[in-house]
N, C-alpha and C. Protein backbone atom coordinates (compact mmCIF):
# COMPACT_ATOMS: atom_id res chain seq x y z
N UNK A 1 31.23 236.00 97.99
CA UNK A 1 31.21 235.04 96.89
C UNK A 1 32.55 234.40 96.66
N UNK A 2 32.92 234.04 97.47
CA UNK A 2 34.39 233.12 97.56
C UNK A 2 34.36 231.62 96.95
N UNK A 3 35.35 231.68 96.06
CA UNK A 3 34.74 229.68 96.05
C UNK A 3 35.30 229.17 96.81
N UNK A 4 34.66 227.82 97.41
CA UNK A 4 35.24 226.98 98.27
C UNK A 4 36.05 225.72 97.54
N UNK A 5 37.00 225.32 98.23
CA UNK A 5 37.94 224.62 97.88
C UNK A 5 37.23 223.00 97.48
N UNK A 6 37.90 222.09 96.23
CA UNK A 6 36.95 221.11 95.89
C UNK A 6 37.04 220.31 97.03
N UNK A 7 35.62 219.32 97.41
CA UNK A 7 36.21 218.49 98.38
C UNK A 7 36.67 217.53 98.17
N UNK A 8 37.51 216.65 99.02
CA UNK A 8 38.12 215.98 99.06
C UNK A 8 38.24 214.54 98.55
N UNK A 9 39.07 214.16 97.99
CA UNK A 9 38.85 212.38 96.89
C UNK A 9 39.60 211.80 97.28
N UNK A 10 38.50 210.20 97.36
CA UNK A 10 39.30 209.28 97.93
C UNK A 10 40.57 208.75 97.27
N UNK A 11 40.57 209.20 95.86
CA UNK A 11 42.08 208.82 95.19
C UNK A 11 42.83 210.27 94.99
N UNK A 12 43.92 210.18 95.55
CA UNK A 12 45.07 211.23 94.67
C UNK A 12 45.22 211.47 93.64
N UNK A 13 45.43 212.60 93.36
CA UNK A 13 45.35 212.67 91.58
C UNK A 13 46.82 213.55 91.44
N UNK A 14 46.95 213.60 89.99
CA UNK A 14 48.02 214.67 89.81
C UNK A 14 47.68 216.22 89.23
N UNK A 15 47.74 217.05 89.70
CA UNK A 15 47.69 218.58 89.65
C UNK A 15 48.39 219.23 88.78
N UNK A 16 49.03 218.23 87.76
CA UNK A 16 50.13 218.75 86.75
C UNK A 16 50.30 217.80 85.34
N UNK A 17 50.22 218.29 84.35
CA UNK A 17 50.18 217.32 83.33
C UNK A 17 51.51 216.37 83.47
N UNK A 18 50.47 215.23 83.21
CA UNK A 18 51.79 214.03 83.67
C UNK A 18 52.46 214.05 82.24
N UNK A 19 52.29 214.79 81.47
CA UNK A 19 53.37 214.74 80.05
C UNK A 19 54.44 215.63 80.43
N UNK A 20 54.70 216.21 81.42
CA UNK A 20 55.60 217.52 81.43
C UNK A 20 56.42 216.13 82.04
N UNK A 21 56.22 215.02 82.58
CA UNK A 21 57.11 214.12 83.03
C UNK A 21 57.65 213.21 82.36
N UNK A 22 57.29 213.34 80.77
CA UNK A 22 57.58 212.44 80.06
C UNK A 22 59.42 212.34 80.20
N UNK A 23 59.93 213.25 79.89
CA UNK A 23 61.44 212.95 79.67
C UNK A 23 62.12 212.23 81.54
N UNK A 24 61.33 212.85 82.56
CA UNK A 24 61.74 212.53 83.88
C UNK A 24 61.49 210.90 83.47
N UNK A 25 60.43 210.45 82.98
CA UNK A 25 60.26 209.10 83.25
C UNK A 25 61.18 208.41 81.53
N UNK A 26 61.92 208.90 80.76
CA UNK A 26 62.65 208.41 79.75
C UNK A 26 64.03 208.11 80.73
N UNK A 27 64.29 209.03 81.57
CA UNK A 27 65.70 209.15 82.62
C UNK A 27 65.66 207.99 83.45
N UNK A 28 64.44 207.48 84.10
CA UNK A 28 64.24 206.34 85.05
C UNK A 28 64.73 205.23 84.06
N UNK A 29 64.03 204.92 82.75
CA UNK A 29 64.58 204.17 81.69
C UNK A 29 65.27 203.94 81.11
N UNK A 30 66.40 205.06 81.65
CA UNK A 30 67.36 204.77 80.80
C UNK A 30 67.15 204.99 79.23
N UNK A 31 66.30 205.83 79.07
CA UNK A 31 65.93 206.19 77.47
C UNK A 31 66.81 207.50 77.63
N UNK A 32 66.45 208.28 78.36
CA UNK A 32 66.59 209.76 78.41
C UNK A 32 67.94 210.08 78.95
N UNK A 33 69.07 210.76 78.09
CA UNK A 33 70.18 211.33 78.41
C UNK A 33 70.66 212.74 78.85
N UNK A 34 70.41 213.61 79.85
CA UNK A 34 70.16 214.61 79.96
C UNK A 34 71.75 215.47 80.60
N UNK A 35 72.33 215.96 79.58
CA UNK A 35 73.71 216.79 79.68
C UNK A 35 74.27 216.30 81.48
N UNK A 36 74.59 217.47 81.64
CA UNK A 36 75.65 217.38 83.10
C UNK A 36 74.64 217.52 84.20
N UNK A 37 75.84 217.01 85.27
CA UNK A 37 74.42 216.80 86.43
C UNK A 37 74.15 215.44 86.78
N UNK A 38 72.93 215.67 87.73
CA UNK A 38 72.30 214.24 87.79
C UNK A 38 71.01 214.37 87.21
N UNK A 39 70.85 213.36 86.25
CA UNK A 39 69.31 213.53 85.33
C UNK A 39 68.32 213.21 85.85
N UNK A 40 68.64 212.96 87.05
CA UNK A 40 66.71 212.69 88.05
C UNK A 40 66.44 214.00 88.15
N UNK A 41 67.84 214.72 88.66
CA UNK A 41 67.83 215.97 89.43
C UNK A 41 66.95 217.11 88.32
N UNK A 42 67.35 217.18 87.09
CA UNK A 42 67.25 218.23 86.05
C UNK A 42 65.87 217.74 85.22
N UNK A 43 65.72 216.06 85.02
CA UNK A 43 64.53 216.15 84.51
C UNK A 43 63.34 216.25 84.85
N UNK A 44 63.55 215.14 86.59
CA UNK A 44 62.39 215.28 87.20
C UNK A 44 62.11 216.22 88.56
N UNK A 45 63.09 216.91 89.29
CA UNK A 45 62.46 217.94 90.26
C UNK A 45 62.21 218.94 89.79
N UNK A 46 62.13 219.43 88.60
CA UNK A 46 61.69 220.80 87.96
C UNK A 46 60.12 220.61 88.33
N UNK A 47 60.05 219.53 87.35
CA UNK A 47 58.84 219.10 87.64
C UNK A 47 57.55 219.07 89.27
N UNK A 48 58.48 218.34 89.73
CA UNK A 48 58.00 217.19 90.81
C UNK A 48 57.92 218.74 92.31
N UNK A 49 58.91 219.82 92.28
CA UNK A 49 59.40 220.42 92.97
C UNK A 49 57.84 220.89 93.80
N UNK A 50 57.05 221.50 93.37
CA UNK A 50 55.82 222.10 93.50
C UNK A 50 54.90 221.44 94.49
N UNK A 51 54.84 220.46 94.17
CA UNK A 51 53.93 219.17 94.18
C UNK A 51 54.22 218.52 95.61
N UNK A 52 53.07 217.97 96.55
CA UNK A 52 52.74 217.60 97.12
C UNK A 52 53.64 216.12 96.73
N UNK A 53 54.17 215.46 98.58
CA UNK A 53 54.50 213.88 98.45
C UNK A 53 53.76 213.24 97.21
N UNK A 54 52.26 212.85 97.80
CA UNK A 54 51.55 212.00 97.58
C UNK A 54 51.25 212.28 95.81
N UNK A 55 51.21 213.79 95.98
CA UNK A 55 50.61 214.11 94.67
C UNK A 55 51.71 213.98 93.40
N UNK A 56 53.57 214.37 93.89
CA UNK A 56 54.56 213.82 92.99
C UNK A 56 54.20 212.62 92.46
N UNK A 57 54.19 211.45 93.60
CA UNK A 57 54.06 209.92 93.71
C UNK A 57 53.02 209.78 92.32
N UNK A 58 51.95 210.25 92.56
CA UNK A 58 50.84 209.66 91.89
C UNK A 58 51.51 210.52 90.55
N UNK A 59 51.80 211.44 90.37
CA UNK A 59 52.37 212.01 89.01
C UNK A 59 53.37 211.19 88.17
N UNK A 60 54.02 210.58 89.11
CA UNK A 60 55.39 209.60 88.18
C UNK A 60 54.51 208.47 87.81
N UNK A 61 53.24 207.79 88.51
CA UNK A 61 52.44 206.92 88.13
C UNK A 61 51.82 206.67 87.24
N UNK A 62 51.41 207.96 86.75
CA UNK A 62 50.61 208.62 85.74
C UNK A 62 51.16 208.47 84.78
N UNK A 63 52.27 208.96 84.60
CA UNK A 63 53.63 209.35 83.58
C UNK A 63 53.88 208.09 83.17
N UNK A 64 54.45 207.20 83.76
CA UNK A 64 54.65 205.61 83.82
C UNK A 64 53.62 205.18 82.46
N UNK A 65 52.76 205.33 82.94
CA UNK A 65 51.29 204.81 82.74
C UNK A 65 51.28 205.61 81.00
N UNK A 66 51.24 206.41 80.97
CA UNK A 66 51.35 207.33 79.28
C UNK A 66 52.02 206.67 78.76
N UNK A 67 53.06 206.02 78.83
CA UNK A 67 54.33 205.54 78.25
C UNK A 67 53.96 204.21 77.98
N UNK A 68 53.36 203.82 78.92
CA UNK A 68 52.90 202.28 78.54
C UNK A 68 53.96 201.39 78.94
N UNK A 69 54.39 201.44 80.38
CA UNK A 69 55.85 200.84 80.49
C UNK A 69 55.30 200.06 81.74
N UNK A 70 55.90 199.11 82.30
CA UNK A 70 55.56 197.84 82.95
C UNK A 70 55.95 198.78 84.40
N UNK A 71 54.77 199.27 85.08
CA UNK A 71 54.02 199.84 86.27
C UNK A 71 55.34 199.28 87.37
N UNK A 72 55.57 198.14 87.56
CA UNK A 72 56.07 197.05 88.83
C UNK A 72 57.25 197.12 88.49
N UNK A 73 57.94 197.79 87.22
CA UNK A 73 59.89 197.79 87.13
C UNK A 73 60.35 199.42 87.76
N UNK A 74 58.97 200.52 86.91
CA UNK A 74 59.28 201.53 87.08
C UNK A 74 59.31 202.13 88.54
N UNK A 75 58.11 201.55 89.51
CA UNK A 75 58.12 202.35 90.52
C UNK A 75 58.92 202.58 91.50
N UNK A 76 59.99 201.24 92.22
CA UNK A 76 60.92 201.76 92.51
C UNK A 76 61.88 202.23 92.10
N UNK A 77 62.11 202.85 90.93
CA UNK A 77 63.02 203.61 90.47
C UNK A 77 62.18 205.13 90.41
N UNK A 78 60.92 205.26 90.13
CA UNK A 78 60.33 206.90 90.20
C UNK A 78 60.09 206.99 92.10
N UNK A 79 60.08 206.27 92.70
CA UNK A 79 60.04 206.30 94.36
C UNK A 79 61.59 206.62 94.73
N UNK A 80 62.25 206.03 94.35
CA UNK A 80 63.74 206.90 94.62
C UNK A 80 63.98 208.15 93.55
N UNK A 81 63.62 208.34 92.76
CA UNK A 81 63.34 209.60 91.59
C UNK A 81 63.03 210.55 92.95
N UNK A 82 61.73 209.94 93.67
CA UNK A 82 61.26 211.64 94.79
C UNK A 82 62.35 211.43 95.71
N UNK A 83 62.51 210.41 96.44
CA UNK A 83 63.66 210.71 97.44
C UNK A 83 64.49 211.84 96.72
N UNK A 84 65.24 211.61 95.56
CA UNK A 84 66.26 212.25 95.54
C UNK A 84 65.69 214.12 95.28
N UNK A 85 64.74 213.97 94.76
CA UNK A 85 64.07 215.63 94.35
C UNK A 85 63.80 216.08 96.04
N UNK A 86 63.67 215.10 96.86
CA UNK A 86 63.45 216.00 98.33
C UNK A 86 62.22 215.38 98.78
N UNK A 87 61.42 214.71 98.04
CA UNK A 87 60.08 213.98 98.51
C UNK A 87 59.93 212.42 99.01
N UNK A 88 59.11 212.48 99.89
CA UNK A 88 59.43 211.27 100.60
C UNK A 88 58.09 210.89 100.53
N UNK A 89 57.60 209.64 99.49
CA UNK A 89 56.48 209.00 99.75
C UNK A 89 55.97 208.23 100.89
N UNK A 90 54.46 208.07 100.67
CA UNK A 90 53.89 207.75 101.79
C UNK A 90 54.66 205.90 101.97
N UNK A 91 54.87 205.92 103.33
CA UNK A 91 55.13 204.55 103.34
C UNK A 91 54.30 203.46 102.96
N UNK A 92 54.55 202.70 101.63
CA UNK A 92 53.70 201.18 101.43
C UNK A 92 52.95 201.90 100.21
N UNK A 93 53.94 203.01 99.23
CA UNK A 93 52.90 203.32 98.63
C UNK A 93 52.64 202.97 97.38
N UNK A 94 51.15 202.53 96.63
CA UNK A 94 51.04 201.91 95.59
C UNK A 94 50.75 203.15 94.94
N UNK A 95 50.90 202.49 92.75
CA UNK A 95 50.19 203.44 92.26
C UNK A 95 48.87 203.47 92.30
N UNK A 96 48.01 204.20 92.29
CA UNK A 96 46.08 203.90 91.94
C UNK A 96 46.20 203.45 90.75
N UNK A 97 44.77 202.99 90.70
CA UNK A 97 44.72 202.38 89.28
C UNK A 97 44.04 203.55 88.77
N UNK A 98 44.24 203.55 87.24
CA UNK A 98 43.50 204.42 86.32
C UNK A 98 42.32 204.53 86.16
């Protein structure tokens, strides 16, 4: 009686409440001031660390998206957000839509 793993969706989703990213995505904005360090580093790979490329990607999207912040300023700044945590999105990659 094992369960089997869900199958597979054609959209990525995120595996982690995209609110735990709220302050990672205040840091992209320049809202969020986070002590010593680098504040991608401390707000958002805590986060992001766990998490699958695709599945980070779609998490900062998400996050974006809660905030209500203009989708097309934020993403290359949360796409270099994963570079720097160690994740390398898929090349050409968009957010899904909601």
């Amino acid at each position: 009686g094992g369960s089997s793993p869900a199958p597979p969706t054609s959209q990525p989703t995120c595996p982690v409440n995209a609110l735990k990213l709220g302050p990672c995505v205040d840091v992209l904005g320049g809202l969020g001031h986070i002590g010593l360090g680098n504040p991608v580093e401390n707000a958002c790979c805590p986060v992001l660390g766990g998490l699958l490329e695709l599945e980070a990607a779609v998490c900062l999207c998400t996050a974006i998206r809660l905030k209500l912040l203009n989708i097309n300023i934020f993403i290359p700044l949360a796409l270099q957000a994963l570079i720097t945590c160690g994740k390398n999105p898929p090349p050409g990659f968009i957010c899904p839509l909601l």
